[in-house]
Protein backbone atom coordinates (compact mmCIF):
# COMPACT_ATOMS: atom_id res chain seq x y z
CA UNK A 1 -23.42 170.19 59.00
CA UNK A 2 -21.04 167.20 59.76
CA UNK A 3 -17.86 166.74 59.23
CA UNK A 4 -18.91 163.84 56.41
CA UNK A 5 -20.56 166.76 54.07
CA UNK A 6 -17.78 168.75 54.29
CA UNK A 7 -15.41 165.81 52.76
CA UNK A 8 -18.41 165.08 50.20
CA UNK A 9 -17.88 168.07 48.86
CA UNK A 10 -14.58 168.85 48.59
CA UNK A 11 -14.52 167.70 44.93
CA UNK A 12 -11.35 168.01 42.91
CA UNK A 13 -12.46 171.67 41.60
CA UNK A 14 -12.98 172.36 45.26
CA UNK A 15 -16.61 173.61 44.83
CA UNK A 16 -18.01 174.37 48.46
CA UNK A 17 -18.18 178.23 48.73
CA UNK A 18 -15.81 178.38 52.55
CA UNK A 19 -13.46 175.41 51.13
CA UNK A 20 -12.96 177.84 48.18
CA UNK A 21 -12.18 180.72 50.29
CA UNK A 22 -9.94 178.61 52.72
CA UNK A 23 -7.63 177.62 49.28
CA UNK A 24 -7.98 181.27 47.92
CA UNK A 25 -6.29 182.41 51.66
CA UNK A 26 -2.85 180.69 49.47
CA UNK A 27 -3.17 183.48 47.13
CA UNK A 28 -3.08 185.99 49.36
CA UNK A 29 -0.62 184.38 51.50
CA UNK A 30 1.59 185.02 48.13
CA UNK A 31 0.92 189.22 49.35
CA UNK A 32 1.82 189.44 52.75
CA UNK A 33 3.84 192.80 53.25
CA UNK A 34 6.81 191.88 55.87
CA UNK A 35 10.24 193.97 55.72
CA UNK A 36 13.79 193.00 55.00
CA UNK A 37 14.73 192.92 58.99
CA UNK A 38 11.16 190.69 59.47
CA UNK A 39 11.77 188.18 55.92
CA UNK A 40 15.01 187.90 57.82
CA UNK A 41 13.61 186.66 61.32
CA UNK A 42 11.75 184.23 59.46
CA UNK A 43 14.65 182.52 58.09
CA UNK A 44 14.93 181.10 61.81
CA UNK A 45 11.39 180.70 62.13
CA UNK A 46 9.55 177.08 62.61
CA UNK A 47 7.17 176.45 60.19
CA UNK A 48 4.23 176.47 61.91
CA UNK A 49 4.69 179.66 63.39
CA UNK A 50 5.58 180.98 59.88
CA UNK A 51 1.85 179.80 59.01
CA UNK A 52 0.43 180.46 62.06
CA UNK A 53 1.36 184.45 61.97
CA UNK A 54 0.73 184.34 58.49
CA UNK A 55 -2.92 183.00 58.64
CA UNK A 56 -3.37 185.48 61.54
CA UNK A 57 -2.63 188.33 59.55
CA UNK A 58 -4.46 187.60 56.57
CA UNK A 59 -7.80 186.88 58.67
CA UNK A 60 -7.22 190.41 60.69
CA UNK A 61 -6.56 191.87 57.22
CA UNK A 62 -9.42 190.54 55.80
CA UNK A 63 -12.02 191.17 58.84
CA UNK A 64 -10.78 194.78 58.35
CA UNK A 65 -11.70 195.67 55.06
CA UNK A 66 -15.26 195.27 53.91
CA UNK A 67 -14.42 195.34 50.07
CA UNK A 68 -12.21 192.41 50.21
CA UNK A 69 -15.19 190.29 52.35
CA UNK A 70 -17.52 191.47 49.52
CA UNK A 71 -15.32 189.93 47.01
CA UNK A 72 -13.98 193.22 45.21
CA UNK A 73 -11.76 190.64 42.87
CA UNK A 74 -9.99 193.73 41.74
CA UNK A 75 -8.64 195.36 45.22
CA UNK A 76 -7.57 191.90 46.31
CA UNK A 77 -5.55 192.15 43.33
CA UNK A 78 -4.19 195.01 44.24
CA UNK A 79 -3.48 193.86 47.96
CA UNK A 80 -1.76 190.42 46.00
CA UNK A 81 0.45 192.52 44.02
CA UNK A 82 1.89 194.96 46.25
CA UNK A 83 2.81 192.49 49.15
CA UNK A 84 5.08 190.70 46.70
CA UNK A 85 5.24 186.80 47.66
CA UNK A 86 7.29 187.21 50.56
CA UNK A 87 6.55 184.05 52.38
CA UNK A 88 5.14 181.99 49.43
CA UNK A 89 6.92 180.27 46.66
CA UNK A 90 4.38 181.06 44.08
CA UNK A 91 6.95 180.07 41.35
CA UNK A 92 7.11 176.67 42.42
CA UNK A 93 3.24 176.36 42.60
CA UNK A 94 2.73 178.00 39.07
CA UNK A 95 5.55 175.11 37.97
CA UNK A 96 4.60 172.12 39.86
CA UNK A 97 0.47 173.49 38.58
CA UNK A 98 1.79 173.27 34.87
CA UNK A 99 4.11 170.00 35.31
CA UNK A 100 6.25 168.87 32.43
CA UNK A 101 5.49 171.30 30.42
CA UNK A 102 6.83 174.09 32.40
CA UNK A 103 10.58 172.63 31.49
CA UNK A 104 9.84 173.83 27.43
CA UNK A 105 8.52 177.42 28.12
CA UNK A 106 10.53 180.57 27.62
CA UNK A 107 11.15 182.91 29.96
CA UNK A 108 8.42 184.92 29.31
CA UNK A 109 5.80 182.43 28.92
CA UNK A 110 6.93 181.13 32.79
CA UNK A 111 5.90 185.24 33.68
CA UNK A 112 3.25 185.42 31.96
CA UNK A 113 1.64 182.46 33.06
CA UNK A 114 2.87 183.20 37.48
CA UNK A 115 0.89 186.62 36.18
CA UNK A 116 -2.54 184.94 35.40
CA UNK A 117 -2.44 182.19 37.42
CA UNK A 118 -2.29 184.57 40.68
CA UNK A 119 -5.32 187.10 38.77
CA UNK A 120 -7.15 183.08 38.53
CA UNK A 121 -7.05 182.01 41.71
CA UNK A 122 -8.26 185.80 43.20
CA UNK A 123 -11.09 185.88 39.86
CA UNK A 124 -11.96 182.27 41.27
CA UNK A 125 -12.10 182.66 45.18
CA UNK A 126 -12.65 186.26 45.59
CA UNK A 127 -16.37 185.68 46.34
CA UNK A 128 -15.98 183.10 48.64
CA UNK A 129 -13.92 185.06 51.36
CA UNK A 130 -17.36 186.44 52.52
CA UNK A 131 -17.07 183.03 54.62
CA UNK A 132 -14.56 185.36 56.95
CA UNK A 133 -16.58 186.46 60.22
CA UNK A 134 -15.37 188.54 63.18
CA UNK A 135 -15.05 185.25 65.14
CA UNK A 136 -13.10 183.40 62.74
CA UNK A 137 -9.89 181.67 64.18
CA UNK A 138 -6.98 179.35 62.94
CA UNK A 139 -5.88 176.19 65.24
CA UNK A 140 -2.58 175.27 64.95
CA UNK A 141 -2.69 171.28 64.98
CA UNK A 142 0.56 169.25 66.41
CA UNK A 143 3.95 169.85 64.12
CA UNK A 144 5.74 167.05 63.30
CA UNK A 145 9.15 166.90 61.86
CA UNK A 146 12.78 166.31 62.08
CA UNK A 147 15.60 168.84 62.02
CA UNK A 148 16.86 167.40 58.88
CA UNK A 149 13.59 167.77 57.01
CA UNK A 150 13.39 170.31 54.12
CA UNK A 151 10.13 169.98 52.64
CA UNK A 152 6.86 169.43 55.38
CA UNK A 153 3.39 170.07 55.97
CA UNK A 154 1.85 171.83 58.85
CA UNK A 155 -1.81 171.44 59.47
CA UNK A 156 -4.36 173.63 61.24
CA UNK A 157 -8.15 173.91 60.98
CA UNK A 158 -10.70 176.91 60.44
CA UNK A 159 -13.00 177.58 62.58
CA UNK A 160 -15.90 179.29 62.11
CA UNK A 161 -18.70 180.82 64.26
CA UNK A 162 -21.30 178.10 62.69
CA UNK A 163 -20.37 174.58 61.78
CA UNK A 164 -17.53 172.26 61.93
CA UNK A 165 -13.49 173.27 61.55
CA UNK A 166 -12.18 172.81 58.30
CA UNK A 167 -9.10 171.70 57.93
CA UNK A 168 -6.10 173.04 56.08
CA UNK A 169 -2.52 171.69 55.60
CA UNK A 170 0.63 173.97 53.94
CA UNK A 171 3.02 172.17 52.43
CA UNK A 172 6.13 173.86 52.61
CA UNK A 173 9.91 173.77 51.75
CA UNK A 174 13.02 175.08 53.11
CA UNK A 175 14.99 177.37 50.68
CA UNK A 176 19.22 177.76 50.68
CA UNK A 177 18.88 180.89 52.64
CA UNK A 178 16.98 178.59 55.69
CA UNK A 179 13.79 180.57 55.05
CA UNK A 180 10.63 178.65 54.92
CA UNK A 181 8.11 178.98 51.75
CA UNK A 182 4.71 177.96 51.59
CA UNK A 183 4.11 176.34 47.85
CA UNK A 184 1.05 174.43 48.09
CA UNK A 185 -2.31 174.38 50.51
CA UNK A 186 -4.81 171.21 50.98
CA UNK A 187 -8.33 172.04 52.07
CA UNK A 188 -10.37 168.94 53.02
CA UNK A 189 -8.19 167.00 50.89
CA UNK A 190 -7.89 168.72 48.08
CA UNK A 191 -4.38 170.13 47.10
CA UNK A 192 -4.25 173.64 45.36
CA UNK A 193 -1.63 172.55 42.71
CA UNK A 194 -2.89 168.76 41.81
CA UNK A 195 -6.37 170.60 41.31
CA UNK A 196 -4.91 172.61 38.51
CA UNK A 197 -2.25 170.58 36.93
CA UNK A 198 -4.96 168.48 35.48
CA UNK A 199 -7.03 171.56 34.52
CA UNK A 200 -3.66 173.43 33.00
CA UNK A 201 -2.77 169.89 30.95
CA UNK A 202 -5.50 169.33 29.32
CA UNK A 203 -5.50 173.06 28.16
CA UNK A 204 -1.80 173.05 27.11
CA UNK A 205 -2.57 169.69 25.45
CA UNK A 206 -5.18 171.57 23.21
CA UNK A 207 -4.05 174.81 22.61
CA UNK A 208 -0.36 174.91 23.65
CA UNK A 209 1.42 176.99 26.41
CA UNK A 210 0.72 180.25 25.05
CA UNK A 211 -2.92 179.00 24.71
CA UNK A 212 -3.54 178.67 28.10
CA UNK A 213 -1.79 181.84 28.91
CA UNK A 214 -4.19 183.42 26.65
CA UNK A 215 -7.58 181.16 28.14
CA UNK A 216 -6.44 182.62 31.85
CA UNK A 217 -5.81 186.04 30.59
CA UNK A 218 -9.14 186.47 28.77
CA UNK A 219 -11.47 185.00 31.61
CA UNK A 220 -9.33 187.68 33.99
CA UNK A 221 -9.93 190.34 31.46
CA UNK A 222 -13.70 189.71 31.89
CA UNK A 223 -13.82 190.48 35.72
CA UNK A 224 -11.43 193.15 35.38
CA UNK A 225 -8.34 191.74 36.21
């Protein structure tokens, strides 16, 4: 396949099957287990080597467990929720995903929705991280920043054992402790959080905050979530 089909179909609800499981890698980037002394080494890391050992793990994680490349939606969950966003800023993504209305929610409704937006994206890309094969690799591409800079994006591209790389940027910003947190992912030009600000707008537009909670919620009841 060239390059060409893989931009033609990165549509905005990121349809292709291995673009979906590229973006769903974000998710799970929001569970990987690292300890105090190793969350603290990465407050002097670079960014791309944040992503690059981050990527690394997930894939080895991944290639190692034959639920989660069968799409067991449920035990990815699981693996989400006890690895506790460490390196990801999955509160900024859930607020920057829900835009100006995230600035009139309670509390509670902020929780609820971080809650089912994570059990969304793993209900939505679960199946497609059956693209992972043995020989699947990340390629860091050239970093470029400036000392100064506090919010960047570090590309890289897929590849896989068949077909062209696809490529995948993190955007990602650099908190008061000097850490750096991953908050948003582009695959082929899509970007995780534009993709469902327009989705979660229209929804709050129609049925209010709570309603969407509820719309996310049911669908993740369905599949067990």
């Amino acid at each position: 396949m060239k390059y060409s089909d893989y931009r033609a179909a990165a549509a905005p609800a990121a349809k292709r099957p291995a673009a979906r499981g590229w973006m769903f890698l974000f998710t799970l980037m929001a569970g990987l287990a690292i300890s105090l002394s190793a969350m603290q080494a990465h407050a002097q890391q670079a960014p791309d080597a944040l992503v690059k050992q981050t990527v690394d793990g997930l894939l080895t994680a991944i290639k190692a467990d034959a639920d989660i490349q069968n799409g067991n939606a449920p035990k990815l969950l699981q693996l989400v929720d006890k690895q506790i966003l460490p390196n990801v800023n999955f509160e900024k993504t859930t607020q920057l995903a829900a835009g100006r209305h995230w600035r009139d929610a309670t509390a509670e409704q902020k929780q609820a929705l971080i809650k089912e937006f994570r059990a969304t994206l793993v209900r939505t890309y679960s199946g497609a991280v059956s693209a992972v094969r043995p020989q699947t690799t990340v390629t860091m591409l050239p970093f470029r920043a400036q000392p100064a800079d506090t919010d960047v994006v570090v590309r890289t591209t897929i590849n896989q054992p068949n077909g062209e790389p696809i490529q995948v940027d993190y955007r990602l910003e650099k908190m008061q402790n000097n850490a750096w947190k991953i908050y948003d992912v582009n695959v082929l030009g899509v970007w995780l959080i534009q993709n469902y600000r327009n989705q979660f707008s229209q929804e709050i537009s129609q049925k209010g905050f709570d309603g969407l909670i509820k719309t996310l919620a049911d669908r993740n009841r369905q599949s067990g979530l």
